[in-house]
PDB file of N, CA and C in Angstrom:
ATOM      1  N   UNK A   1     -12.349  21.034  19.551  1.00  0.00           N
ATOM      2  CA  UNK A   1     -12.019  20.206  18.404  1.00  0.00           C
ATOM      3  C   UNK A   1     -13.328  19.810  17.710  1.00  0.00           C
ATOM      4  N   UNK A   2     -13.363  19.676  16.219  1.00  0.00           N
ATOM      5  CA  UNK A   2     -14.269  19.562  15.433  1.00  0.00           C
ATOM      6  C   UNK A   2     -14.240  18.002  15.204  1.00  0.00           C
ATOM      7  N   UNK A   3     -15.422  17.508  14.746  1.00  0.00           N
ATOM      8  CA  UNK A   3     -15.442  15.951  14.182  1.00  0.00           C
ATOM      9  C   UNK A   3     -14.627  16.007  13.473  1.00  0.00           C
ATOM     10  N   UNK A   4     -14.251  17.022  12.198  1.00  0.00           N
ATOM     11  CA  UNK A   4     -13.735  16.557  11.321  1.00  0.00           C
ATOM     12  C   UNK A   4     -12.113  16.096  11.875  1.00  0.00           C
ATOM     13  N   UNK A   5     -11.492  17.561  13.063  1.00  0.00           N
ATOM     14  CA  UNK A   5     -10.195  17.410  13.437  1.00  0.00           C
ATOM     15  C   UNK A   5      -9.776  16.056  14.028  1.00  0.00           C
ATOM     16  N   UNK A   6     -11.297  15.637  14.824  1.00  0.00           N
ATOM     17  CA  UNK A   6     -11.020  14.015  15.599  1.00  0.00           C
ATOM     18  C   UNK A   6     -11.143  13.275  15.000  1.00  0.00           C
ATOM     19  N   UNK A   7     -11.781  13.266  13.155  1.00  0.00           N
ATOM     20  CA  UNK A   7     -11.672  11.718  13.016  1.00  0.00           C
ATOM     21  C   UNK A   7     -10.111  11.706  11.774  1.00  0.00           C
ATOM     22  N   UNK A   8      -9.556  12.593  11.575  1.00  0.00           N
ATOM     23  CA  UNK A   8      -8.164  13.268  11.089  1.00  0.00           C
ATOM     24  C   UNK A   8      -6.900  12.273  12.573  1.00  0.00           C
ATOM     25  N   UNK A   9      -7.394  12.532  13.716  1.00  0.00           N
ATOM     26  CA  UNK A   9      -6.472  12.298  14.579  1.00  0.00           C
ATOM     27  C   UNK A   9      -6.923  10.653  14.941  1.00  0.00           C
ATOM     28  N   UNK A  10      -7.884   9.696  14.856  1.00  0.00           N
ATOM     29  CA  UNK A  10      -8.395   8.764  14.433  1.00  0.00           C
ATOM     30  C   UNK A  10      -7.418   7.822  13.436  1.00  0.00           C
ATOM     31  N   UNK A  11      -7.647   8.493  12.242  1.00  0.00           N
ATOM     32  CA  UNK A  11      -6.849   8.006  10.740  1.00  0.00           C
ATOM     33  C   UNK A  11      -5.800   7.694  11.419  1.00  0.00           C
ATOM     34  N   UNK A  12      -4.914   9.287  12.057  1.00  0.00           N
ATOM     35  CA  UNK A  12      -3.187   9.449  12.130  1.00  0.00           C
ATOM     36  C   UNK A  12      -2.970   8.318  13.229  1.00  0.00           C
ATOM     37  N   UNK A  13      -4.004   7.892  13.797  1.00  0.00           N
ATOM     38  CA  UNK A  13      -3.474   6.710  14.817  1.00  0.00           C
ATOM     39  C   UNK A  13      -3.258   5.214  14.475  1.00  0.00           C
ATOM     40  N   UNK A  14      -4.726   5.168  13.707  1.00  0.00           N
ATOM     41  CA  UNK A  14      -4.374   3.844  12.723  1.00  0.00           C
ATOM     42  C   UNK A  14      -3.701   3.674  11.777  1.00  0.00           C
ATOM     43  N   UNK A  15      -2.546   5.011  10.908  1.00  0.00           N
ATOM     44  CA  UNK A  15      -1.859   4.964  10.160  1.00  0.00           C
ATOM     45  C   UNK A  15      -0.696   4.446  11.086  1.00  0.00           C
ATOM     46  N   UNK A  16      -0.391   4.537  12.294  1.00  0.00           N
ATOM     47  CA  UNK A  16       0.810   4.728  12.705  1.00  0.00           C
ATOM     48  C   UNK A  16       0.701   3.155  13.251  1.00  0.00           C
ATOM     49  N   UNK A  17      -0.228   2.553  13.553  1.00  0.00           N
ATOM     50  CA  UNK A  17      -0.699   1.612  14.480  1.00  0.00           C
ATOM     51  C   UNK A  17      -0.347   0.225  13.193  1.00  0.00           C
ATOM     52  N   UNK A  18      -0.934   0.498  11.727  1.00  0.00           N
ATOM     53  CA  UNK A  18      -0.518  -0.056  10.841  1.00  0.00           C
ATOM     54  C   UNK A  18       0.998  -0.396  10.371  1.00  0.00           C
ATOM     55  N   UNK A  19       1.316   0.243  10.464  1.00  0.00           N
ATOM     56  CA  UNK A  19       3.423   0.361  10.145  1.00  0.00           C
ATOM     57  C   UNK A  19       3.469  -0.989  12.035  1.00  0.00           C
ATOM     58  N   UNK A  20       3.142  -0.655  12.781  1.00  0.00           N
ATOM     59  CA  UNK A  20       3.405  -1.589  13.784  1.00  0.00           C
ATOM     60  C   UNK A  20       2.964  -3.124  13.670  1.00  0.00           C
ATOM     61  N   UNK A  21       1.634  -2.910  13.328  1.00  0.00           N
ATOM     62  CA  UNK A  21       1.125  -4.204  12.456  1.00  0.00           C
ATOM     63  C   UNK A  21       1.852  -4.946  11.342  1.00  0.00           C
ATOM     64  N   UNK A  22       2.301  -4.156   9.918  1.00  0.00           N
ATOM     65  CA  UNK A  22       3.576  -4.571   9.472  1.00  0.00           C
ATOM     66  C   UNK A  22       4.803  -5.108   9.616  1.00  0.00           C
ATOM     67  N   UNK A  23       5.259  -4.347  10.777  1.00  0.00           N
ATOM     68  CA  UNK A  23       6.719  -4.684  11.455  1.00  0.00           C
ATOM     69  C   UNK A  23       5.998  -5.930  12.237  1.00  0.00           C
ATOM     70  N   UNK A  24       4.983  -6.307  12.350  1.00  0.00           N
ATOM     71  CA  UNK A  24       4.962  -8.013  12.840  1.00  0.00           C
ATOM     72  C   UNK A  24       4.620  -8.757  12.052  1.00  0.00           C
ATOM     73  N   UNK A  25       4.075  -8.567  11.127  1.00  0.00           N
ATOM     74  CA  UNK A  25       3.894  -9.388   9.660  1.00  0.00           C
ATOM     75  C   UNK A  25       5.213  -9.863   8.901  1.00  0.00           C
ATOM     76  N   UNK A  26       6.339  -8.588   8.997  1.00  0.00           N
ATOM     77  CA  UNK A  26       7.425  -8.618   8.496  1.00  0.00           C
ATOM     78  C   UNK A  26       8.116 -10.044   9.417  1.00  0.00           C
ATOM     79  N   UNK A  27       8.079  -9.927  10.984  1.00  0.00           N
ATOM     80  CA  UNK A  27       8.724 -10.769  11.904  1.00  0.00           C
ATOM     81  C   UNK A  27       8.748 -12.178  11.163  1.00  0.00           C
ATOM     82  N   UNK A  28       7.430 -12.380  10.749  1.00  0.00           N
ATOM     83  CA  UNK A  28       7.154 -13.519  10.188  1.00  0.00           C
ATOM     84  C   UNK A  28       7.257 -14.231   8.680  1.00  0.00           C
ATOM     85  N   UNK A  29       7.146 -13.152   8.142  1.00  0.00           N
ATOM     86  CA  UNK A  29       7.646 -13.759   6.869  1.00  0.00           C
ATOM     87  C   UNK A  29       8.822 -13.815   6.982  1.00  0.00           C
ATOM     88  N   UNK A  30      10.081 -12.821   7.852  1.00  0.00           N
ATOM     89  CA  UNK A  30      11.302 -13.373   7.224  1.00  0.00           C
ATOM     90  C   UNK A  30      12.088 -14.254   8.301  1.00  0.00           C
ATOM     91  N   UNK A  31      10.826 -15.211   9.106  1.00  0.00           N
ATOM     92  CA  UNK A  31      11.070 -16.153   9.692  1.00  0.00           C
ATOM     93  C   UNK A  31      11.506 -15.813  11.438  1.00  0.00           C
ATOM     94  N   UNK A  32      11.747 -14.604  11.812  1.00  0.00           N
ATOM     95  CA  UNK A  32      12.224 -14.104  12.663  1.00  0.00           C
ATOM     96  C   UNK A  32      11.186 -14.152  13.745  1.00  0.00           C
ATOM     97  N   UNK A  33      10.133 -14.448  14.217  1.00  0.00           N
ATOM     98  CA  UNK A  33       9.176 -14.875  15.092  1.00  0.00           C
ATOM     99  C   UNK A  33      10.002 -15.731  15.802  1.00  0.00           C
ATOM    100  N   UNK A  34       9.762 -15.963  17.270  1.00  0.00           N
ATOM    101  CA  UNK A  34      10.688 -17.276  17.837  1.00  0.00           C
ATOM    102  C   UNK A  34       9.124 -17.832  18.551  1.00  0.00           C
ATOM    103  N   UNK A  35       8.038 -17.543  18.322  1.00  0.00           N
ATOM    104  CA  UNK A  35       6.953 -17.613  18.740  1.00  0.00           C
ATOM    105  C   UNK A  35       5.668 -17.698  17.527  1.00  0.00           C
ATOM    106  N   UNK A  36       5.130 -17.967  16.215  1.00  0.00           N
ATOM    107  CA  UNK A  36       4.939 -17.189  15.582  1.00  0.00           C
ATOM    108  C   UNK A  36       3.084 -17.848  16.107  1.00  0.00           C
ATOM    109  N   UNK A  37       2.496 -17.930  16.779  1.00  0.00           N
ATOM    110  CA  UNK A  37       1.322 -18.384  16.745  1.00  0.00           C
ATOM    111  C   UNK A  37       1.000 -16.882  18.309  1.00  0.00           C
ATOM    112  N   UNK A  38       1.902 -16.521  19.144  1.00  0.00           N
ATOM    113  CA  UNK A  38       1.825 -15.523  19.756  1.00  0.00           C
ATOM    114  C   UNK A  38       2.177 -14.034  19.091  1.00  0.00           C
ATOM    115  N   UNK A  39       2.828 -13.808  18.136  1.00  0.00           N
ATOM    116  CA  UNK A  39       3.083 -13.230  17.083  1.00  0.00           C
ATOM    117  C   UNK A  39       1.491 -13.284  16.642  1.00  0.00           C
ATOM    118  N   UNK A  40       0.876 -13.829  15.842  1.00  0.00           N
ATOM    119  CA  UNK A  40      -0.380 -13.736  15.287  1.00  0.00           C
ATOM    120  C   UNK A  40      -1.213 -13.436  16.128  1.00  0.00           C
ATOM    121  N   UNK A  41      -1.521 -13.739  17.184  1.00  0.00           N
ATOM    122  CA  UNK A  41      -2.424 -13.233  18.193  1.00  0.00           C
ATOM    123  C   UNK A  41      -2.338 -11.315  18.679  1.00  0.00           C
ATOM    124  N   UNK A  42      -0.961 -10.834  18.620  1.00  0.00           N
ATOM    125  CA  UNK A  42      -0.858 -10.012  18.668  1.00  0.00           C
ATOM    126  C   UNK A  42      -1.034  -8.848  17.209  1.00  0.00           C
ATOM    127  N   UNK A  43      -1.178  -9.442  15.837  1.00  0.00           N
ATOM    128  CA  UNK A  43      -1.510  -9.009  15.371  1.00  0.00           C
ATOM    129  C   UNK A  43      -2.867  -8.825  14.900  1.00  0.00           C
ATOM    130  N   UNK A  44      -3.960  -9.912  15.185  1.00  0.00           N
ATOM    131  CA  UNK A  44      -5.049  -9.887  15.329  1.00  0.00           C
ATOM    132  C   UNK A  44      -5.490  -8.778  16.988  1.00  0.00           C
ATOM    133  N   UNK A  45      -5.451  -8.638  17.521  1.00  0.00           N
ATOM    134  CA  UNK A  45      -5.308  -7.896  18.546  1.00  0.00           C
ATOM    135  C   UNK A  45      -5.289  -6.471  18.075  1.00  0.00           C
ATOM    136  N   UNK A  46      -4.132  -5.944  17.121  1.00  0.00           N
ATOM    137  CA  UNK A  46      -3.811  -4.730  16.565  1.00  0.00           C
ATOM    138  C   UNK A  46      -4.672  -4.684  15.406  1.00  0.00           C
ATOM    139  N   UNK A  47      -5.030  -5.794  14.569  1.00  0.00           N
ATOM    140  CA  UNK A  47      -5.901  -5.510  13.768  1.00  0.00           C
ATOM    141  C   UNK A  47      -7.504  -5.425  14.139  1.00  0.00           C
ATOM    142  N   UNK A  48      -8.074  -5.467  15.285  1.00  0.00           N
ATOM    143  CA  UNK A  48      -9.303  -5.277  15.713  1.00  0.00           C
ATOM    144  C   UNK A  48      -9.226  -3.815  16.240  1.00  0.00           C
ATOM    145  N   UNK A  49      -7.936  -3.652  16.818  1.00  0.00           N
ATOM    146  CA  UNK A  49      -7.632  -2.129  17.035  1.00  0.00           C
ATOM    147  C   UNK A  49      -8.596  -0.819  15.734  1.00  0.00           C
ATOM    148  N   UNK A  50      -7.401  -1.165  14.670  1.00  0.00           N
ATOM    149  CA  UNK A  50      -7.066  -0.823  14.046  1.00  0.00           C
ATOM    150  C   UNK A  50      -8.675  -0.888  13.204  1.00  0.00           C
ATOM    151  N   UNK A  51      -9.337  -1.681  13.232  1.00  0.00           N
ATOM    152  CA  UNK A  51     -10.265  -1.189  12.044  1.00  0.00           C
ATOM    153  C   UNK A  51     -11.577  -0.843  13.253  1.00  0.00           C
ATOM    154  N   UNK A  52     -11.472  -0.780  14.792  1.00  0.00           N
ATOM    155  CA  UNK A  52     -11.741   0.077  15.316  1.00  0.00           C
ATOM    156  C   UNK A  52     -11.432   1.675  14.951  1.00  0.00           C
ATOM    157  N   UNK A  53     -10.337   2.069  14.983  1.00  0.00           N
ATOM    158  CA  UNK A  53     -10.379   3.748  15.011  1.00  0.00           C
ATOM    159  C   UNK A  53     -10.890   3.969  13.771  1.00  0.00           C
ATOM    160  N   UNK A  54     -10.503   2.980  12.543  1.00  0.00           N
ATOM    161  CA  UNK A  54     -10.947   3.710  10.875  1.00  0.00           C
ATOM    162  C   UNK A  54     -12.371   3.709  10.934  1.00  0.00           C
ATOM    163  N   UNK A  55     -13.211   2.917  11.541  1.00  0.00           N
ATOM    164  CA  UNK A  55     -14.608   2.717  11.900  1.00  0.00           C
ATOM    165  C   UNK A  55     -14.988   3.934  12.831  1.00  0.00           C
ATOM    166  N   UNK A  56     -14.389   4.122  13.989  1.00  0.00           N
ATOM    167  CA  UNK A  56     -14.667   5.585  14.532  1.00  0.00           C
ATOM    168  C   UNK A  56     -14.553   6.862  13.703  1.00  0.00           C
ATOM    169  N   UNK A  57     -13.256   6.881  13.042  1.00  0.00           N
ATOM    170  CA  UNK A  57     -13.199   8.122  11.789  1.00  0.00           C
ATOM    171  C   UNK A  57     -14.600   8.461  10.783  1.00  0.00           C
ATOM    172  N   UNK A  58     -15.113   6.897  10.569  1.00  0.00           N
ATOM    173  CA  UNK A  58     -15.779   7.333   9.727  1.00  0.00           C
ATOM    174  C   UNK A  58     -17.402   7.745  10.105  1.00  0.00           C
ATOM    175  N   UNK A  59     -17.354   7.023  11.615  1.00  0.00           N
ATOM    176  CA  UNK A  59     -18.854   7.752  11.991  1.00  0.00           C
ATOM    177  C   UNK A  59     -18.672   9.366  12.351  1.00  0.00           C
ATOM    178  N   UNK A  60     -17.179   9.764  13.053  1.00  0.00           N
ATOM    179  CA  UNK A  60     -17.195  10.575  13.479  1.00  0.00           C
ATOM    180  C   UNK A  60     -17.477  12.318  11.775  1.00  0.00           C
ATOM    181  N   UNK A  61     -16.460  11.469  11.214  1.00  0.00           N
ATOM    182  CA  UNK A  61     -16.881  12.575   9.590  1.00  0.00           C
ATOM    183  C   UNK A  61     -18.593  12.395   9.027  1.00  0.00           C
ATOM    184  N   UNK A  62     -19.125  10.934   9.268  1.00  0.00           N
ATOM    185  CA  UNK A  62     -20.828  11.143   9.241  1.00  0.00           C
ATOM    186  C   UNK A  62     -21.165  12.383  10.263  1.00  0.00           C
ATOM    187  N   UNK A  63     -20.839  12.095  11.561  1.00  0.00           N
ATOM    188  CA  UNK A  63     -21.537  13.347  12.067  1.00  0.00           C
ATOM    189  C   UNK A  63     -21.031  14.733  11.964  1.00  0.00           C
ATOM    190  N   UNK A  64     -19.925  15.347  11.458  1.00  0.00           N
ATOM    191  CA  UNK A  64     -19.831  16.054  10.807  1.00  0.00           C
ATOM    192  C   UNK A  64     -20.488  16.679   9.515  1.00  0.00           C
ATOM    193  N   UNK A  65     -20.886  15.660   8.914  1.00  0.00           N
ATOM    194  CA  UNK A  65     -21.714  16.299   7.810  1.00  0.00           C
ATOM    195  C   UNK A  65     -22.867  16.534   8.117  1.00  0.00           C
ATOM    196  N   UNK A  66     -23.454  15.822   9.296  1.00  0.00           N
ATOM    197  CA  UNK A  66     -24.924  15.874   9.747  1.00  0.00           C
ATOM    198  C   UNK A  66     -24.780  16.853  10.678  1.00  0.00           C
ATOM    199  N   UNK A  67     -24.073  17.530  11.279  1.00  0.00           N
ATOM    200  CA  UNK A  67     -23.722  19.010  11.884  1.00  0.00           C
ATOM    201  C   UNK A  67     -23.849  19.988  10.979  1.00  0.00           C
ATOM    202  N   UNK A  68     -23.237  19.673   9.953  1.00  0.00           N
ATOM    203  CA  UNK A  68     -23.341  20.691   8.933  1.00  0.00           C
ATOM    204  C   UNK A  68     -24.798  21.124   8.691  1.00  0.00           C
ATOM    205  N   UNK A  69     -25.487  19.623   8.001  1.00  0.00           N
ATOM    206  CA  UNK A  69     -26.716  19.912   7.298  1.00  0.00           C
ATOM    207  C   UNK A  69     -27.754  20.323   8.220  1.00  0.00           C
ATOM    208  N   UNK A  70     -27.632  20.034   9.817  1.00  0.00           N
ATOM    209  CA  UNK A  70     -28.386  20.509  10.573  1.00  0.00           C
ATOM    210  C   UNK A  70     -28.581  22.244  10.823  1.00  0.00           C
ATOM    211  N   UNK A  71     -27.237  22.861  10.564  1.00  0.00           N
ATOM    212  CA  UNK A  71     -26.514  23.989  11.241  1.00  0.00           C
ATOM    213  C   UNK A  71     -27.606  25.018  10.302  1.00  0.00           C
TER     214      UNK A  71
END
């Protein structure tokens, strides 16, 4: 697998990881939390995730280009 393919599979995780993040944002605005301060913790949790992998994607496509320009 190439940088570029891993930071592609990176994105597709935090895209998917996001829609989950949503569906707990949603819990809460339409009041449906029976917890909502454990609710937030878990979305802070997913959101440190989450701008983890987009942060990995993007070093991993830097070193892709620096593979390139080395090659």
């Amino acid at each position: 697998m190439n940088y570029n393919e891993w930071a592609e599979e990176y994105i597709k995780d935090a895209e998917n990881l996001k829609k989950v993040i949503d569906k707990y944002y949603k819990l809460i605005k339409d009041g449906k939390a029976t917890n909502e301060e454990n609710v937030n913790s878990i979305i802070a949790s997913y959101r440190y995730i989450y701008y983890d992998l987009i942060n990995t994607a993007k070093m991993l496509k830097e070193r892709a280009k620096e593979s390139v320009n080395a090659a």
